[in-house]
Protein backbone atom coordinates (compact mmCIF):
# COMPACT_ATOMS: atom_id res chain seq x y z
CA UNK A 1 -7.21 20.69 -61.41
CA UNK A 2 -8.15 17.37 -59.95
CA UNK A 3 -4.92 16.19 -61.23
CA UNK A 4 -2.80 19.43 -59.56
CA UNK A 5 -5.15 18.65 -56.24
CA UNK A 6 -4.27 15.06 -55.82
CA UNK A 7 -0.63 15.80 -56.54
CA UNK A 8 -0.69 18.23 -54.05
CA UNK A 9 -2.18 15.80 -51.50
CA UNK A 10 0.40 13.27 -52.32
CA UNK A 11 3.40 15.92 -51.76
CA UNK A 12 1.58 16.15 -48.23
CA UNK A 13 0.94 12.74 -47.09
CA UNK A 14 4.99 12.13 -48.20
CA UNK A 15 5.65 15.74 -46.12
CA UNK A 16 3.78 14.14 -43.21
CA UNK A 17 5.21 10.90 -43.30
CA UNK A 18 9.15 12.17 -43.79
CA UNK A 19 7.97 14.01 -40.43
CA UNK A 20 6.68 11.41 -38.59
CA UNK A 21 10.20 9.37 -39.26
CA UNK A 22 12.45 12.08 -38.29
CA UNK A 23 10.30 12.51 -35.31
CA UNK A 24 9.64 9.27 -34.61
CA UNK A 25 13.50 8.30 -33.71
CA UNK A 26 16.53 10.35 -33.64
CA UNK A 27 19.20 7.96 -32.93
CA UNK A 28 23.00 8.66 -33.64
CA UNK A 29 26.27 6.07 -33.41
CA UNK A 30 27.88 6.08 -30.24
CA UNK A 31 31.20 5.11 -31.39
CA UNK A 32 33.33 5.94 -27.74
CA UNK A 33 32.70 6.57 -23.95
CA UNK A 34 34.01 8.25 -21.46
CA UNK A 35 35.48 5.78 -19.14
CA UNK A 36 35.78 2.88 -22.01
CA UNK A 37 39.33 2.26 -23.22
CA UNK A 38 39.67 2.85 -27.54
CA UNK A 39 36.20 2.11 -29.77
CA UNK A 40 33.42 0.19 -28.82
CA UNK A 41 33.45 -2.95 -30.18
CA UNK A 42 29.87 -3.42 -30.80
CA UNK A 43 27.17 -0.80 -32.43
CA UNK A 44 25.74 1.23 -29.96
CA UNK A 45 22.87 3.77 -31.11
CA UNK A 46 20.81 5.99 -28.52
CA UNK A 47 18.36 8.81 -29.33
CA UNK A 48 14.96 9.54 -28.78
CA UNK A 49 11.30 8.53 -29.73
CA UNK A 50 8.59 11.27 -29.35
CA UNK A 51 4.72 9.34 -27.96
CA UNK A 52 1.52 10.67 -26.77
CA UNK A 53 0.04 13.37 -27.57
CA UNK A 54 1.91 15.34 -30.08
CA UNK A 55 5.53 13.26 -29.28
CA UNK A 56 5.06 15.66 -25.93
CA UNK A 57 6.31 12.46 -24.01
CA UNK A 58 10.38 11.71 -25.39
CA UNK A 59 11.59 8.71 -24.84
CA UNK A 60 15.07 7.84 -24.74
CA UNK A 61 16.75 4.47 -25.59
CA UNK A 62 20.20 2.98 -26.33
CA UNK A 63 20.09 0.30 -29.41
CA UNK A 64 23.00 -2.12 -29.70
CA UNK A 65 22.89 -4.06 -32.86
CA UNK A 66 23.77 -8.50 -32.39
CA UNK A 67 27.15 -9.22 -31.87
CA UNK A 68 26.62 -12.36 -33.87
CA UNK A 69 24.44 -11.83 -36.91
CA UNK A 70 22.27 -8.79 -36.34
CA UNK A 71 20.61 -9.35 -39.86
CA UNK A 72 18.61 -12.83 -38.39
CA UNK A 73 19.42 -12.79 -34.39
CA UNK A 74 16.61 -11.79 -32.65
CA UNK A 75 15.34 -8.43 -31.82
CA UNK A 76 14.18 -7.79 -27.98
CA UNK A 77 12.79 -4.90 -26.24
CA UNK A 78 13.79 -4.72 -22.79
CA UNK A 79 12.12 -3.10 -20.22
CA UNK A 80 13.67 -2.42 -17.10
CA UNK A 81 11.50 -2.76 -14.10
CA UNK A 82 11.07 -0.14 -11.37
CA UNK A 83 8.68 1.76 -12.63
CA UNK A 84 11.35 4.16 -12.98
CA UNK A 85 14.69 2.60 -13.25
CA UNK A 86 16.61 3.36 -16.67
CA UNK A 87 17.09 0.87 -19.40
CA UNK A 88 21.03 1.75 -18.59
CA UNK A 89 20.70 -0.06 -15.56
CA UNK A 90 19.45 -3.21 -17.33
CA UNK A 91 22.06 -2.75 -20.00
CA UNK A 92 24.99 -1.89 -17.36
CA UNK A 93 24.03 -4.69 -14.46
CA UNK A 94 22.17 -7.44 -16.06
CA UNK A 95 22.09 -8.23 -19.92
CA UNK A 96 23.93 -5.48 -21.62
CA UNK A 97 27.52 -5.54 -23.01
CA UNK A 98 29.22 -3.07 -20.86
CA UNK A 99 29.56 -3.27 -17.26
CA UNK A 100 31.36 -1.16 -14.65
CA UNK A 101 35.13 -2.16 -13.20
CA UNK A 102 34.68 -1.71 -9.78
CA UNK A 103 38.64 -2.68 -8.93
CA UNK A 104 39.47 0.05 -11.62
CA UNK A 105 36.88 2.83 -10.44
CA UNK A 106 37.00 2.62 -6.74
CA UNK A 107 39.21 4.97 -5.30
CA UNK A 108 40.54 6.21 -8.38
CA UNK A 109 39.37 9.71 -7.99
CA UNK A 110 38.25 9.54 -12.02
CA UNK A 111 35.67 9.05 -13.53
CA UNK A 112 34.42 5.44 -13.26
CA UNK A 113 35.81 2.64 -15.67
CA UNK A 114 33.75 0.85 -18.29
CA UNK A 115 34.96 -2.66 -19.37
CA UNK A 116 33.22 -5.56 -22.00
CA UNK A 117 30.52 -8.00 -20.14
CA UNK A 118 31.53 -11.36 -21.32
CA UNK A 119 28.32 -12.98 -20.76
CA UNK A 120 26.03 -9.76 -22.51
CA UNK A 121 22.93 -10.72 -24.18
CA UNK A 122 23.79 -8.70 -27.21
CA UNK A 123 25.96 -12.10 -28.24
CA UNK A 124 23.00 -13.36 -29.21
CA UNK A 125 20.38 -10.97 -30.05
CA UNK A 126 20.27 -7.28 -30.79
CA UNK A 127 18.65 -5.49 -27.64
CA UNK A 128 16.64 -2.22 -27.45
CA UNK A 129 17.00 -0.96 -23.84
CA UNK A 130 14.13 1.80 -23.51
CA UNK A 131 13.97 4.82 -20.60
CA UNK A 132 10.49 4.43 -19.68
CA UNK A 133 8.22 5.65 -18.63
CA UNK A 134 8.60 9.27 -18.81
CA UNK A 135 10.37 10.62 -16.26
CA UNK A 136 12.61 7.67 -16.36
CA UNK A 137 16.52 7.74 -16.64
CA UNK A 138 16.87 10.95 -19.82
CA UNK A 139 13.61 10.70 -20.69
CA UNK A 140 11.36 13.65 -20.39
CA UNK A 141 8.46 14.99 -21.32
CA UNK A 142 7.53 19.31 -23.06
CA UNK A 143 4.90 19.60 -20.82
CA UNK A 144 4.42 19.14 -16.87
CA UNK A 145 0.83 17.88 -17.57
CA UNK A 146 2.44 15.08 -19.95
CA UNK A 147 4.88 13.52 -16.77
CA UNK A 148 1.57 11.52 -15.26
CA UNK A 149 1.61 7.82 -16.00
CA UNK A 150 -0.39 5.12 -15.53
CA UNK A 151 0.49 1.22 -15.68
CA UNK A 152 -2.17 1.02 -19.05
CA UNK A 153 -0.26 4.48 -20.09
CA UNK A 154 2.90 3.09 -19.94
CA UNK A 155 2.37 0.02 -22.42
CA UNK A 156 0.44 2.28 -24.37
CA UNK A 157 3.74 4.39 -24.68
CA UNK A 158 6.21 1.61 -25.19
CA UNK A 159 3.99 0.10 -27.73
CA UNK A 160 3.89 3.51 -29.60
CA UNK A 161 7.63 3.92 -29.03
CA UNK A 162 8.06 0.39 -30.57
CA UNK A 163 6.13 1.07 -33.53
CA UNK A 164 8.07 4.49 -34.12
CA UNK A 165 11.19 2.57 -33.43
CA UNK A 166 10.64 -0.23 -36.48
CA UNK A 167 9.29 2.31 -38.86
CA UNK A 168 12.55 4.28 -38.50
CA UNK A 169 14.35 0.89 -38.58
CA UNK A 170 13.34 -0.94 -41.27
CA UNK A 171 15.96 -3.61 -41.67
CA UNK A 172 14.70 -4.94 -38.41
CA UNK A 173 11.08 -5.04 -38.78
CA UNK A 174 11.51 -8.62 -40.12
CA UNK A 175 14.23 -10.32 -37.05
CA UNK A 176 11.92 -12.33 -34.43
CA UNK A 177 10.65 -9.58 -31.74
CA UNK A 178 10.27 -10.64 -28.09
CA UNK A 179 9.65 -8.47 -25.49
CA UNK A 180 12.04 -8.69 -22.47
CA UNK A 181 11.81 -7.29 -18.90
CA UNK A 182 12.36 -8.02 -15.19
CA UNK A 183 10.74 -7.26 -11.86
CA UNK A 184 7.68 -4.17 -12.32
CA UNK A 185 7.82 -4.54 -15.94
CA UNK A 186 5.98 -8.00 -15.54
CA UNK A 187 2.81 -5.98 -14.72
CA UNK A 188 3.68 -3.53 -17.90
CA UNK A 189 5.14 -6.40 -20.52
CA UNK A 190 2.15 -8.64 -20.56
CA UNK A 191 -0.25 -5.26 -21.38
CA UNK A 192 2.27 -4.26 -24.30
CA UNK A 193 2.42 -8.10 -25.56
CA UNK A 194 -1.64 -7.95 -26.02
CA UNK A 195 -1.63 -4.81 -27.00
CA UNK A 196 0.91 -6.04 -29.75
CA UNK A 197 -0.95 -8.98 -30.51
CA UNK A 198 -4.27 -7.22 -30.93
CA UNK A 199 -2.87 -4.92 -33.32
CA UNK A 200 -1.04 -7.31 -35.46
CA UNK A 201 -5.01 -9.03 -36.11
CA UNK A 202 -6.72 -6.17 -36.55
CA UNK A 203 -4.64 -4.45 -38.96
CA UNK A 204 -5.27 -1.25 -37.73
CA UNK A 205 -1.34 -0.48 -36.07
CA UNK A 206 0.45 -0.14 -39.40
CA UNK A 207 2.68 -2.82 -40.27
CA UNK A 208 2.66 -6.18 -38.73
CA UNK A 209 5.05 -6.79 -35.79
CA UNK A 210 7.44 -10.26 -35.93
CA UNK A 211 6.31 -10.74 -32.64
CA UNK A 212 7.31 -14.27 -31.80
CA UNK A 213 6.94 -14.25 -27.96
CA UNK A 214 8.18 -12.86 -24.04
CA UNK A 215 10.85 -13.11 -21.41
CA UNK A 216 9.79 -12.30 -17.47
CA UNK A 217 12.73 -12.50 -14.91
CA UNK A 218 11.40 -12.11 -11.45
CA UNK A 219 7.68 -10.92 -12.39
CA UNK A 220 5.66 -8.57 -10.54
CA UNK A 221 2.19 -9.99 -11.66
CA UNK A 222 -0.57 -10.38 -9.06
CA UNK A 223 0.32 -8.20 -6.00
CA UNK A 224 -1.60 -9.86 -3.57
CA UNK A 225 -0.26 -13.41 -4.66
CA UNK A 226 3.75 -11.74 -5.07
CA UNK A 227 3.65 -10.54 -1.88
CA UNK A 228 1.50 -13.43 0.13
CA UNK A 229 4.30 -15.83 -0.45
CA UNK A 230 7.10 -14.36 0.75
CA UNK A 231 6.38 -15.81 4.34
CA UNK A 232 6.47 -18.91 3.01
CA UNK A 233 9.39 -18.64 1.03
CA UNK A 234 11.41 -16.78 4.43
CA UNK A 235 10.74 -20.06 6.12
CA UNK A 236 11.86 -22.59 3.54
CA UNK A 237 14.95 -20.70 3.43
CA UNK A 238 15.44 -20.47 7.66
CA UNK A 239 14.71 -17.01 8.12
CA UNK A 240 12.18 -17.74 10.37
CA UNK A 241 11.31 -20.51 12.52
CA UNK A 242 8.87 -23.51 12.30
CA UNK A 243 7.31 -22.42 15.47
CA UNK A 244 7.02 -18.50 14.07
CA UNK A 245 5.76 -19.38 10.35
CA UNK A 246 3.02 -22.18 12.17
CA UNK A 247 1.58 -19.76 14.02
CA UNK A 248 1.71 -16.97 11.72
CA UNK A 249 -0.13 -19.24 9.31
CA UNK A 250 -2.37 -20.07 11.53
CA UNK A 251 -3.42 -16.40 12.94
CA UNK A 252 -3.42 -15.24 9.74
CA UNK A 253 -5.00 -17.79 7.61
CA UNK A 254 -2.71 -17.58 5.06
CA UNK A 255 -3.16 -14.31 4.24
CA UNK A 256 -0.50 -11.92 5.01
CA UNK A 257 -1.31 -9.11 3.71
CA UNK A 258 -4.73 -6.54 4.07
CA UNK A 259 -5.01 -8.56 7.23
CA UNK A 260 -8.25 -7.53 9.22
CA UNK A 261 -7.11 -4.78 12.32
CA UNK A 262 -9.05 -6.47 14.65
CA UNK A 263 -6.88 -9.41 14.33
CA UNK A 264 -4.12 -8.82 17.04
CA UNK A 265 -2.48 -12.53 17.03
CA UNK A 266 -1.86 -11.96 13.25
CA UNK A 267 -0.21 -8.67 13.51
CA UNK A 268 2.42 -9.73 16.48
CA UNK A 269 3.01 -12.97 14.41
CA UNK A 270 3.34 -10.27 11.41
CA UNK A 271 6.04 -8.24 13.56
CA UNK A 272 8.03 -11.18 14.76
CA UNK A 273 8.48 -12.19 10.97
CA UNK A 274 9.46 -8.76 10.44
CA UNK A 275 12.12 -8.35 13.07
CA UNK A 276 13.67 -11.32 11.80
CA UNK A 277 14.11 -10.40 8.57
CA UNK A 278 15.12 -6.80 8.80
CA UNK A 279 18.51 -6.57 7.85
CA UNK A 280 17.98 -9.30 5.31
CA UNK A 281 19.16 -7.72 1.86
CA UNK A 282 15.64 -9.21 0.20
CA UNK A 283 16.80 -8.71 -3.62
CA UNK A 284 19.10 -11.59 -2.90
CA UNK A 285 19.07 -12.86 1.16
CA UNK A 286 22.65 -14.11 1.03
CA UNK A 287 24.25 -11.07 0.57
CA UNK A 288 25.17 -8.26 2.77
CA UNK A 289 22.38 -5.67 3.41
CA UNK A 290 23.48 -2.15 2.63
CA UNK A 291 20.52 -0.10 3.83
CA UNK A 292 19.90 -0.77 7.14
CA UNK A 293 22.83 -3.50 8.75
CA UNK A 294 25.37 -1.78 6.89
CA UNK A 295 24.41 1.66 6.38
CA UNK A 296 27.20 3.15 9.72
CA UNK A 297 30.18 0.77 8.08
CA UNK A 298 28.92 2.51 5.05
CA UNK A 299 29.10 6.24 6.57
CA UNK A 300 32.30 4.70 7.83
CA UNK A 301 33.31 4.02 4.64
CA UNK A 302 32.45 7.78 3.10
CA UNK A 303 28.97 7.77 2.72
CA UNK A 304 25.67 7.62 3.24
CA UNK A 305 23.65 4.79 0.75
CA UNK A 306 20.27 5.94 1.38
CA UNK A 307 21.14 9.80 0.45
CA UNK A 308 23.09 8.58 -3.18
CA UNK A 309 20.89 10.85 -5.31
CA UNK A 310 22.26 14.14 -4.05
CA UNK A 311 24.60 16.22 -5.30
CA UNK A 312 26.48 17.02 -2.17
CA UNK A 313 27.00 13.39 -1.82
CA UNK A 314 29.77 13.02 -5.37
CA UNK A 315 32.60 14.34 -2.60
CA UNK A 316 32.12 11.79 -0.18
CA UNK A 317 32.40 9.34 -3.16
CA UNK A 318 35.43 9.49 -4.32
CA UNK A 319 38.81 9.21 -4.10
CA UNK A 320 39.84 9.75 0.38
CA UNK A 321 36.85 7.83 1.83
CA UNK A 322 37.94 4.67 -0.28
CA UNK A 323 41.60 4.84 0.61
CA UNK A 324 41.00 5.01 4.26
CA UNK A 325 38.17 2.10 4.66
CA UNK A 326 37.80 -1.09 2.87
CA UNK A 327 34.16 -1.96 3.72
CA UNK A 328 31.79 -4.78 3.26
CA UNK A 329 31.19 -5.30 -0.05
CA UNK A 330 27.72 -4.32 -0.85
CA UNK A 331 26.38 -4.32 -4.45
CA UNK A 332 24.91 -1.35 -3.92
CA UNK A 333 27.97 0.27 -4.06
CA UNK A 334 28.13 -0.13 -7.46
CA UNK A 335 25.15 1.50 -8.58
CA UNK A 336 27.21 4.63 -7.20
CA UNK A 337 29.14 4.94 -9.89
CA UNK A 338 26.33 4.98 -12.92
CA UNK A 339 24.74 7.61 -10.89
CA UNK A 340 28.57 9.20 -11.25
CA UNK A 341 28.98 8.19 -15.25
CA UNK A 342 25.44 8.85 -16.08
CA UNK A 343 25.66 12.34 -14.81
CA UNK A 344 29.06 13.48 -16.11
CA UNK A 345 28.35 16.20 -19.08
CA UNK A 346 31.20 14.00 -21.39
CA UNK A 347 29.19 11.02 -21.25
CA UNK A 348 26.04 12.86 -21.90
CA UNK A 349 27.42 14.48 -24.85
CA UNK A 350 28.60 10.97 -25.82
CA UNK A 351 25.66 9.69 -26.27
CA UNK A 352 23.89 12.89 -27.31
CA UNK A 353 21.67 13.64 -24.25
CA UNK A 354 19.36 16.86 -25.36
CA UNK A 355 20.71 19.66 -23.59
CA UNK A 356 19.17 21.70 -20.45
CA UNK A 357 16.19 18.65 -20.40
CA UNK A 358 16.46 16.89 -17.26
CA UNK A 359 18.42 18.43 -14.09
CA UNK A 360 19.56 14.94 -12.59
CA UNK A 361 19.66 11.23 -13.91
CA UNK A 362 19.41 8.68 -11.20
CA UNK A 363 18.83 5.01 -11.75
CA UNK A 364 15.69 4.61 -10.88
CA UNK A 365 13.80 7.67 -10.32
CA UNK A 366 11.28 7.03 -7.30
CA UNK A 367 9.59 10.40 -7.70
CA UNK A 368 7.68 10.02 -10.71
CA UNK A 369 3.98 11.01 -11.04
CA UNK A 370 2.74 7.38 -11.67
CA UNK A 371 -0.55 5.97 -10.63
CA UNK A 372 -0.52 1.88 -10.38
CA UNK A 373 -3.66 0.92 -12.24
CA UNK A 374 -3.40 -2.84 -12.80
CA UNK A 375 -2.82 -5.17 -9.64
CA UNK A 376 -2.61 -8.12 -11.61
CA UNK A 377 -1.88 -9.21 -15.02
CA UNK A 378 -2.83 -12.78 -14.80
CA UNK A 379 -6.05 -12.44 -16.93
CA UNK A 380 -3.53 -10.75 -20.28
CA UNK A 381 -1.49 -13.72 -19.52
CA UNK A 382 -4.93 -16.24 -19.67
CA UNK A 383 -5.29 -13.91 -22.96
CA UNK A 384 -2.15 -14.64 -24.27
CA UNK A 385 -1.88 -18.27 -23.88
CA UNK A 386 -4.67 -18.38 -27.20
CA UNK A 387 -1.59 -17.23 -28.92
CA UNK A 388 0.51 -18.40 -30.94
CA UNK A 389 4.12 -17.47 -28.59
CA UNK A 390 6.89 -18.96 -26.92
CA UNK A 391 7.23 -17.74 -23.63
CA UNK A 392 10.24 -17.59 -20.78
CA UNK A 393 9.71 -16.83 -17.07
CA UNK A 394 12.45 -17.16 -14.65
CA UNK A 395 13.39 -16.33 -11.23
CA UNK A 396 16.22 -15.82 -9.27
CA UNK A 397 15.79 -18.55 -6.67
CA UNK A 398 17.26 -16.01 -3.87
CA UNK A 399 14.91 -13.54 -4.57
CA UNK A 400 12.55 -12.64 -1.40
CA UNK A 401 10.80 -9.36 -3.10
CA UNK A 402 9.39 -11.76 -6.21
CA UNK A 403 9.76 -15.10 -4.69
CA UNK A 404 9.35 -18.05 -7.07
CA UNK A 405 7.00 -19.29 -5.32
CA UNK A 406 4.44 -16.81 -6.18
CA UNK A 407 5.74 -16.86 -9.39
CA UNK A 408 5.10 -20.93 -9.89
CA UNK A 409 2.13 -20.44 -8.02
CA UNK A 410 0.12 -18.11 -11.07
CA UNK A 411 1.80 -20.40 -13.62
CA UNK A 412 -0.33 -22.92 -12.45
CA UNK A 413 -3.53 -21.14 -12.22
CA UNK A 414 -3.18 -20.75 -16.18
CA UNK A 415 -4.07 -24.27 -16.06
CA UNK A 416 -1.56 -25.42 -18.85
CA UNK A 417 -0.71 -28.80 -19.84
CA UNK A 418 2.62 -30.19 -18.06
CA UNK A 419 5.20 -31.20 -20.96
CA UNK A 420 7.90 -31.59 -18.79
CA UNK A 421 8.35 -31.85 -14.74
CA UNK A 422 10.95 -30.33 -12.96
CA UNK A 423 14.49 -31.02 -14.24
CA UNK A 424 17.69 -29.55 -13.62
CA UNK A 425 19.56 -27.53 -16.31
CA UNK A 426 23.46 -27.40 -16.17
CA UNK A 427 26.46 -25.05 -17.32
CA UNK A 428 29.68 -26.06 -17.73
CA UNK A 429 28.72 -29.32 -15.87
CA UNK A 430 26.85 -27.87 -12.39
CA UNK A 431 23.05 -27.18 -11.92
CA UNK A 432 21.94 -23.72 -13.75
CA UNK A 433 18.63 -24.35 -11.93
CA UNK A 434 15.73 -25.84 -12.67
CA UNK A 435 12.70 -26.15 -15.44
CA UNK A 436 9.79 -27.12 -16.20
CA UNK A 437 7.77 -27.03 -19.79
CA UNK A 438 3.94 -25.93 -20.13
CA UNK A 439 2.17 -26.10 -23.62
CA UNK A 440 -1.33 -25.29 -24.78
CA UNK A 441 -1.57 -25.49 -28.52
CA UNK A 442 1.01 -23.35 -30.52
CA UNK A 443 1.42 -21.64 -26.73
CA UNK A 444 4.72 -23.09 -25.38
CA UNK A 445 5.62 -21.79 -22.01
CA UNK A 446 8.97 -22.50 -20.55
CA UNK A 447 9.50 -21.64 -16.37
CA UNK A 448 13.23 -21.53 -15.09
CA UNK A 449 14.67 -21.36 -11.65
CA UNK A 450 18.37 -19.58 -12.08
CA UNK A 451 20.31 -21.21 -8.87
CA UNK A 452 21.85 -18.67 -6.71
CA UNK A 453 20.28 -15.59 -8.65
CA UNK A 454 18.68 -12.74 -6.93
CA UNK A 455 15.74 -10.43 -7.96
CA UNK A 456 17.45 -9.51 -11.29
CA UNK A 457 18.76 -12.91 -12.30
CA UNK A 458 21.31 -11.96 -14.80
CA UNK A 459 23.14 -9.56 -12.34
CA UNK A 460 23.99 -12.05 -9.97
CA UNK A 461 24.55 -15.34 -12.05
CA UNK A 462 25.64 -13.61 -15.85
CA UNK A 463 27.15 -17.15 -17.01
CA UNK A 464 23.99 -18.94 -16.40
CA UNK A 465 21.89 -16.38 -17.52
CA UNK A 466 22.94 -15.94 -21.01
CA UNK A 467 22.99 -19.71 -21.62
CA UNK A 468 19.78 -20.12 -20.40
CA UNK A 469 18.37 -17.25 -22.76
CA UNK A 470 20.81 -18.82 -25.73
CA UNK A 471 19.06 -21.98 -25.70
CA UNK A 472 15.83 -21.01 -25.11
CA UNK A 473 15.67 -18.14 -28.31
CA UNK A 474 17.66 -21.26 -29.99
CA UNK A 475 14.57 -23.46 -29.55
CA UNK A 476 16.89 -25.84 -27.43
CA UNK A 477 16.03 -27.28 -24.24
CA UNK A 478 17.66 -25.02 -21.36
């Protein structure tokens, strides 16, 4: 009986785990897309991964495998930043190996065109690009009460998605893990990396994690200190004047944000900087500002870029507005046509979108039910520098929403030893940017200006980009 009892307990601990596998990730091969000429030439997977309480949160992620040697390149995670915006976006703008043909879509009246990124991340490491958190991109949740996030919440779900993820991939549970993300997802990243960490001493997760180290473009990390230096950075790149940012400095003692109401000298200083930079396009201040300077060339044009996530918006789109105008290029225009792709019913069935879940996929969904609990995630880094990890933060050097300035400026305060000052870094013979080496034990922390980038680096400098992060996962000097 004993005997019969113990079998019967071992038929449902194998029961239980053969559910928590299926459940834990149903991916499928994506082998064509809509708007890609012939096969893909790379392994695509997407599916979902069920967390929180009883999987009632589904998370939805595209998987392409290493274009190089997926059995020992590198595995990274990458979050996109937003909160909200879809790991497509990442994959489609910055790092992944597809990318839209705006010469081939615009005007065409078709559905947009797909062509090969030459400068993808996926040539050297496979890359898990993850719609999070729920809410996000075709991710969804079974119950409304399940749809309210929290920064803490949302590491809490990627690390659960993670572990799902490897237990239903085996084969890659032993390739060097980093985490990877850009712009919010520096306040989530560092919370998943301890979280990570923690779990891989204790014992307690389930198998351990290869976790080898992180990658931060463009952090979000310490509101008040983000935000505080983007005076400084508007005047060391003549957006305002000497006169303006002296006095501004001055009246406001440095502190440009939660400035006391009673102090009136600091908010007209405050209002003058504003004016001035207005119709600066802040995710990257040389180019053309879409939302505000640009926005009647752009109703000119055919339509409206602050109303792209309706529906009655797709006719003004397409094919007779872009015959008749030939605007002012503005990147935004090119997030038009994922919102386009992403919502076509071929390319959901493609890459095997649940049915009748989510009524509209926009790139970053600003509408989610999220509550920011973490201002600053300078004390997990602190944490995290008693580890044993390799770590890359860069910035865009054009970027006015994350300046590097801020970024540098919390480096610092983790009071690292200096292994190497600033240097330039080159590609194909001109500056890349610029570096500079911390250490602290086995802690190795690597910080990289990319020249001419914006708030997402690898969007606006690809070339640069991808050599910097080939180097650095190489163990090279950038």
């Amino acid at each position: 009986m004993a005997f019969r009892k113990l079998t019967n307990m071992t038929i449902l601990v194998l029961i239980l785990i053969l559910i928590l596998v299926i459940t834990a990730s149903s991916s499928k091969p994506v082998d064509t897309l809509p708007g890609f000429p012939g096969k893909l030439p790379f392994n695509l997977q997407t599916g979902y991964v069920g967390v929180g309480d009883m999987d009632s949160v589904q998370l939805f992620y595209w998987f392409v495998e290493s274009e190089r040697n997926p059995e020992e390149d590198p595995l990274l995670l990458w979050l996109t930043g937003g909160p909200g915006c879809s790991g497509f976006s990442g994959l489609v703008f910055e790092v992944g190996p597809l990318m839209f043909d705006y010469a081939k879509s615009r005007g065409s009246g078709t559905l947009p065109t797909l062509k090969l990124n030459p400068f993808s991340w996926t040539k050297v490491a496979s890359m898990i690009f993850i719609d999070a958190p729920v809410g996000t991109g075709f991710s969804y949740a079974t119950n409304p009460d399940s749809y309210g996030v929290t920064d803490t919440l949302a590491a809490a779900h990627n690390y659960q998605f993670l572990r799902k993820w490897l237990l239903s991939n085996p084969k890659f549970q032993k390739n060097p893990l980093y985490i990877a993300g850009d712009s919010y997802s520096g306040i989530i990243l560092p919370i998943l990396v301890k979280t990570i960490s923690d779990g891989n001493e204790s014992g307690g997760g389930g198998k351990r994690m290869n976790l080898k180290g992180y990658i931060l473009g463009n952090p979000a990390t310490d509101l008040s200190v983000d935000k505080n230096w983007r005076i400084p950075f508007y005047h060391k790149h003549a957006l305002i004047s000497d006169q303006l940012y002296q006095a501004t400095k001055t009246n406001c003692k440095g502190q440009y944000i939660n400035v006391d109401s009673s102090n009136a000298a600091c908010f007209q200083n405050l209002q003058l900087v504003s004016e001035c930079v207005r119709n600066i396009f802040t995710a990257q201040i040389l180019e053309p500002n879409c939302f505000d300077a640009a926005t009647k060339e752009a109703k000119a044009f055919g339509w409206d870029p602050s109303n792209l996530t309706h529906h009655n918006q797709l006719n003004l789109l397409l094919p007779n507005a872009f015959h008749h105008h030939t605007p002012t290029w503005c990147r935004n225009y090119n997030y038009v046509f994922s919102y386009i792709w992403a919502n076509d019913g071929e390319v959901q069935t493609a890459l095997h979108v649940r049915k009748g879940i989510k009524m509209e996929w926009n790139r970053c969904n600003r509408s989610l039910s999220y509550t920011y609990d973490v201002t600053s995630t300078v004390p997990y880094h602190k944490y995290l520098i008693n580890k044993d990890y390799k770590v890359l933060i860069y910035s865009g050097d054009h970027d006015a929403v994350i300046p590097y300035l801020g970024t540098m400026t919390w480096i610092k305060s983790l009071n690292l030893s200096l292994k190497r000052d600033w240097l330039p870094w080159y590609v194909g013979g001109q500056v890349g940017g610029y570096t500079l080496q911390y250490t602290q034990r086995n802690y190795n922390l690597v910080y990289a200006t990319v020249k001419g980038g914006g708030h997402t680096a690898p969007e606006y400098r690809p070339e640069e980009s991808l050599a910097m992060i080939s180097r650095w996962l190489a163990g090279f000097p950038i």
